[in-house]
Protein backbone atom coordinates (compact mmCIF):
# COMPACT_ATOMS: atom_id res chain seq x y z
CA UNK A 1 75.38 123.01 79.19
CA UNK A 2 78.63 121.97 80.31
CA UNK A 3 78.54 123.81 83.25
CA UNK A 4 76.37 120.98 85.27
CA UNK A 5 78.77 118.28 84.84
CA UNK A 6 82.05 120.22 85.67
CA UNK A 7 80.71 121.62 88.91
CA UNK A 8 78.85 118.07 89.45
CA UNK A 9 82.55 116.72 89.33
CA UNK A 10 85.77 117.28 90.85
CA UNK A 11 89.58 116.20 89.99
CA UNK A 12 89.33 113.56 92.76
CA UNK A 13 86.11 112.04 91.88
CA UNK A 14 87.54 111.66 88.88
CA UNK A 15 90.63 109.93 89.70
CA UNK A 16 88.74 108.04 92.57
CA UNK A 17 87.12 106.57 90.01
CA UNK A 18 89.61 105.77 87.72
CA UNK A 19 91.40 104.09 90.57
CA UNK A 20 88.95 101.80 90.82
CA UNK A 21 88.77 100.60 87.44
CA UNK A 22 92.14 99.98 87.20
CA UNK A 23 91.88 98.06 90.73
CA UNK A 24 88.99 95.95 89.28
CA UNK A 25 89.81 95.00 85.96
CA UNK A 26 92.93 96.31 85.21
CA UNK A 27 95.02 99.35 83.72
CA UNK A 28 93.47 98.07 79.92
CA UNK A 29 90.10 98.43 81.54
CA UNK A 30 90.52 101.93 81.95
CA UNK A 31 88.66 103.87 79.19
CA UNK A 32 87.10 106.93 79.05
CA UNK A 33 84.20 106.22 78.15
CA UNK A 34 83.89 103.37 80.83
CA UNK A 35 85.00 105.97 83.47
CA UNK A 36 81.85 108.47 81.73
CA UNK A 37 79.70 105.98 82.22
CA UNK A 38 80.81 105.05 86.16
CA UNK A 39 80.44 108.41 86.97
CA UNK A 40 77.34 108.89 84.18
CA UNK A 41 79.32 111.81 83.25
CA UNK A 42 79.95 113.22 79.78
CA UNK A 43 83.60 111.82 78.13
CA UNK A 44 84.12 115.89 77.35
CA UNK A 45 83.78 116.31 80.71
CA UNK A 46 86.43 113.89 82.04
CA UNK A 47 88.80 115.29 79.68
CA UNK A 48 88.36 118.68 81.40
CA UNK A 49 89.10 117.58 84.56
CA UNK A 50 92.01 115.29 84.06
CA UNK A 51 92.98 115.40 80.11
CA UNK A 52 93.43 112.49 78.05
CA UNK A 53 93.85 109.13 79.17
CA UNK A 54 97.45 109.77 79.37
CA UNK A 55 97.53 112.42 81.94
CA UNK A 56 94.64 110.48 83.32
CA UNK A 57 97.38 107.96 83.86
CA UNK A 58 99.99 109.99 84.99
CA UNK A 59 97.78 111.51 87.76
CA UNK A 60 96.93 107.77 88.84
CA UNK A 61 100.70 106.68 89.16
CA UNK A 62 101.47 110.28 90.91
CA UNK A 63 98.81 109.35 93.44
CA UNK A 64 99.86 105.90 93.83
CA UNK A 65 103.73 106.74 94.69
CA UNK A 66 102.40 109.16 97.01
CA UNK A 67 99.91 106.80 98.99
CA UNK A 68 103.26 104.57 99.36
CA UNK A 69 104.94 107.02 100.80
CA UNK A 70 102.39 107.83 103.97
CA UNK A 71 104.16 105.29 106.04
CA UNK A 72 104.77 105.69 109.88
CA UNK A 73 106.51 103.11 111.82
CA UNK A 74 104.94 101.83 115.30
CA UNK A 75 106.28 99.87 117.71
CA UNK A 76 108.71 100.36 120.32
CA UNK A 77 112.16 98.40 119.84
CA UNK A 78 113.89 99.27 116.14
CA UNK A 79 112.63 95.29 115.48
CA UNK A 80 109.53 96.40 115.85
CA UNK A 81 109.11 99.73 113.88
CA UNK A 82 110.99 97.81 110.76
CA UNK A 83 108.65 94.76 110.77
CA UNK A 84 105.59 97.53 111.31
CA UNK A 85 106.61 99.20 108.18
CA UNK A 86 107.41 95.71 105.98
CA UNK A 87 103.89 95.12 106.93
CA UNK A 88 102.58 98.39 105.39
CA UNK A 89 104.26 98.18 102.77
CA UNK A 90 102.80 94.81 102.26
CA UNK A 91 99.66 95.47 102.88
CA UNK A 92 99.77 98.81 100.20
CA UNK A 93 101.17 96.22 97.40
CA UNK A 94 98.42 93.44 97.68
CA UNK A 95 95.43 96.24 98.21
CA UNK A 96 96.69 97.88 94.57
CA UNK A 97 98.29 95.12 92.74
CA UNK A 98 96.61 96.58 89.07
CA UNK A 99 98.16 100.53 89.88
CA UNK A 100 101.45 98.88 91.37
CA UNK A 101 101.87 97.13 88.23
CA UNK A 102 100.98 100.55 86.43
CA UNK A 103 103.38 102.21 88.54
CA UNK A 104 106.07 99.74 87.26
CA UNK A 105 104.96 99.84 83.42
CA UNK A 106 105.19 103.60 83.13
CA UNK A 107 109.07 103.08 84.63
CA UNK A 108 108.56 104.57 88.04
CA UNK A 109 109.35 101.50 90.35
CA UNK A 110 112.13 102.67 91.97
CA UNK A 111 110.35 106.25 92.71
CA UNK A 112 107.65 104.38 93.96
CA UNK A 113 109.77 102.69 96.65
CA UNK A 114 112.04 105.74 97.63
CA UNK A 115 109.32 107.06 100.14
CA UNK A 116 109.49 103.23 101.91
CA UNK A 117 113.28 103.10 101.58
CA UNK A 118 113.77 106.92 103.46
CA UNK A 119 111.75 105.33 105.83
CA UNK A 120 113.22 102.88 106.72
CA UNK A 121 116.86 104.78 106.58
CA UNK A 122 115.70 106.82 109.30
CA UNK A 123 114.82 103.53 111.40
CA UNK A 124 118.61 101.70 110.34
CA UNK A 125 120.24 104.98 110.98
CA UNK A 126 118.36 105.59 114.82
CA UNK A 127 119.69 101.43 115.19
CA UNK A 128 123.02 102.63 114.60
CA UNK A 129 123.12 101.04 111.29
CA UNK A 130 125.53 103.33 108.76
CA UNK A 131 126.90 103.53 105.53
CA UNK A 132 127.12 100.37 103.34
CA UNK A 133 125.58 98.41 105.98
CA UNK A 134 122.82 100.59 106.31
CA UNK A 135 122.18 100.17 102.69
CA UNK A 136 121.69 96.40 102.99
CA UNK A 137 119.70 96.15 105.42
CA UNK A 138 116.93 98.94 103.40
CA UNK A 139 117.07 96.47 100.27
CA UNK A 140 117.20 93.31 102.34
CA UNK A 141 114.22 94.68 104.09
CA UNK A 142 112.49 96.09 100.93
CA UNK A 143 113.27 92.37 98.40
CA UNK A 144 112.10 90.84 101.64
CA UNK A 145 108.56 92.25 101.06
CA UNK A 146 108.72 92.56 97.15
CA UNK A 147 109.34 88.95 97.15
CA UNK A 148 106.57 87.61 99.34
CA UNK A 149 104.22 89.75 97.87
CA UNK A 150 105.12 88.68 94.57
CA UNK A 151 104.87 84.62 95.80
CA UNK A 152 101.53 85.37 97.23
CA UNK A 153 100.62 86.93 94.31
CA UNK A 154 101.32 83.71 92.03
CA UNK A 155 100.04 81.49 94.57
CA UNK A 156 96.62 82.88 94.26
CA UNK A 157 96.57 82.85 90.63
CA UNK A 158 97.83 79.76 90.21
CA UNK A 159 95.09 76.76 88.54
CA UNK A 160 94.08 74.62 91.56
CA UNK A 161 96.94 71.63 91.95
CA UNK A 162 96.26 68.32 91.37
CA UNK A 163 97.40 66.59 94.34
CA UNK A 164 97.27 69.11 96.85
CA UNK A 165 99.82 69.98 99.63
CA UNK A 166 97.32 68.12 101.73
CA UNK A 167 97.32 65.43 99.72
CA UNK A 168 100.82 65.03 99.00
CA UNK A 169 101.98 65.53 102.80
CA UNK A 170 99.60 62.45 103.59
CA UNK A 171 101.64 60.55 101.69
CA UNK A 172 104.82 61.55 103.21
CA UNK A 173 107.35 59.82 105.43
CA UNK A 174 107.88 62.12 108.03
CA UNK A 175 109.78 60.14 110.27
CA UNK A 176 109.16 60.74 114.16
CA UNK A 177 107.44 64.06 113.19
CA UNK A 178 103.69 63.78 112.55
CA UNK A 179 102.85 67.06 113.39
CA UNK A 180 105.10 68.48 110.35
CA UNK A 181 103.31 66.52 107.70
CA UNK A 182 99.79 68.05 109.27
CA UNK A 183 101.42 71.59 109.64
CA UNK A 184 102.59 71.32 106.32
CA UNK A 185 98.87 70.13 104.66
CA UNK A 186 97.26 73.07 106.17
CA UNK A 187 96.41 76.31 104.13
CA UNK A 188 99.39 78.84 104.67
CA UNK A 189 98.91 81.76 106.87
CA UNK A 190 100.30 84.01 104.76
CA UNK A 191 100.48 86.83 106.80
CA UNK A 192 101.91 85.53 109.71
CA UNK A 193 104.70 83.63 107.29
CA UNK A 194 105.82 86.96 106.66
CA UNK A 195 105.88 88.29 109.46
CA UNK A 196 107.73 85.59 110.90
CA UNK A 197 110.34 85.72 107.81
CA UNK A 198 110.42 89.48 108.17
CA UNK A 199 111.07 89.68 112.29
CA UNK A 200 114.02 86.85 111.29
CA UNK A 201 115.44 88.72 108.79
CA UNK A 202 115.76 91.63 110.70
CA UNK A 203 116.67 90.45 114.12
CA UNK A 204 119.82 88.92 112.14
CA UNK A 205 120.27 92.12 110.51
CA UNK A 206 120.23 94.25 113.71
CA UNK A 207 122.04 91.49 115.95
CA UNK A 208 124.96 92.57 117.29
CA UNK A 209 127.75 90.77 115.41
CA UNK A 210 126.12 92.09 112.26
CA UNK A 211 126.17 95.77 113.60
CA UNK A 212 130.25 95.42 114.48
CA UNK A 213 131.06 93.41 111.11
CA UNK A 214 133.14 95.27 108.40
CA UNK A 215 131.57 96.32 105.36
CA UNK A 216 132.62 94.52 102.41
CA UNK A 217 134.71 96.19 100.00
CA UNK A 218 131.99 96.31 97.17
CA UNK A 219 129.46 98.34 99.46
């Protein structure tokens, strides 16, 4: 009798699943019995393809640090490639916010972001980046995109304000510069905001003067 779910199933169904449950509601969401019934499966037979809910977990971080890691620059300057993968990275933190956060509960943050940072090693080395400035620019790069993701994160989770940006710009002396105040009431494009901080950041990092610069002591 077990036979018909087991075949009926595989590993990644399984997981596929799980995955999204956890995107959905959450790693607490994640049950076994929930994930039975999403895949109107037997619990017995989820725990033959995966194990308990801690392996079940395990195989969902495993999966997660590898789909972070199947990043390929594009573009054809070094600016270019860099800001391509900041956007990927991005983009693979704010489509799996629940699993990224499971990622970093289970202690496996850093091994998460090793894939990323090799990445873009390979891109500071090929700009002639070495050594301790090489370093910097891979965690400038890498906080650079932790930290906007993490803003846009609380921004959409925040309770709706009470006045507004567009409100409170209205009311704002902005001197002989109108268009700020509008600018400023408008939704922000976050998207292009990063990309726009991200391009800045490294340009500056990959200008000249920074390549030629001694490393500091401490690096």
């Amino acid at each position: 009798m077990a036979s018909g779910p087991r075949s009926a199933l595989s590993r990644e169904a399984v997981l596929d699943a799980a995955a999204g449950l956890v995107r959905q509601h959450g790693p607490d969401a994640l049950t076994m019995r929930k994930l039975a019934a999403e895949l109107d499966t037997a619990v017995t037979s989820i725990y033959w393809h995966v194990g308990g809910r801690e392996a079940l977990l395990d195989a969902l971080v495993e999966r997660t640090v590898a789909d972070l890691g199947e990043i390929r620059p594009a573009g054809r300057t070094p600016e270019q490639r860099v800001v391509s993968v900041a956007c990927a990275l991005r983009r693979r933190l704010r489509d799996h916010p629940h699993l990224v956060a499971l990622v970093h509960e289970r202690g496996l943050t850093e091994r998460m972001f090793l894939p990323a940072q090799q990445v873009l090693v390979r891109e500071a080395h090929a700009a002639g980046l070495r050594g301790a400035r090489a370093a910097e620019f891979v965690r400038a790069v890498q906080f650079q995109v932790v930290g906007h993701v993490l803003v846009e994160r609380n921004r959409e989770r925040a309770p709706a304000q009470h006045p507004g940006e567009e409100e409170l710009w209205r009311a704002v002396a902005t001197g002989d510069d109108p268009a700020l105040a509008r600018a400023l009431a408008r939704p922000v494009d976050t998207e292009r905001l990063f990309v726009t901080a991200v391009s800045a950041l490294v340009r500056s990092l990959l200008a000249p003067s920074a390549l030629t610069r001694p490393p500091d002591s401490a690096g």
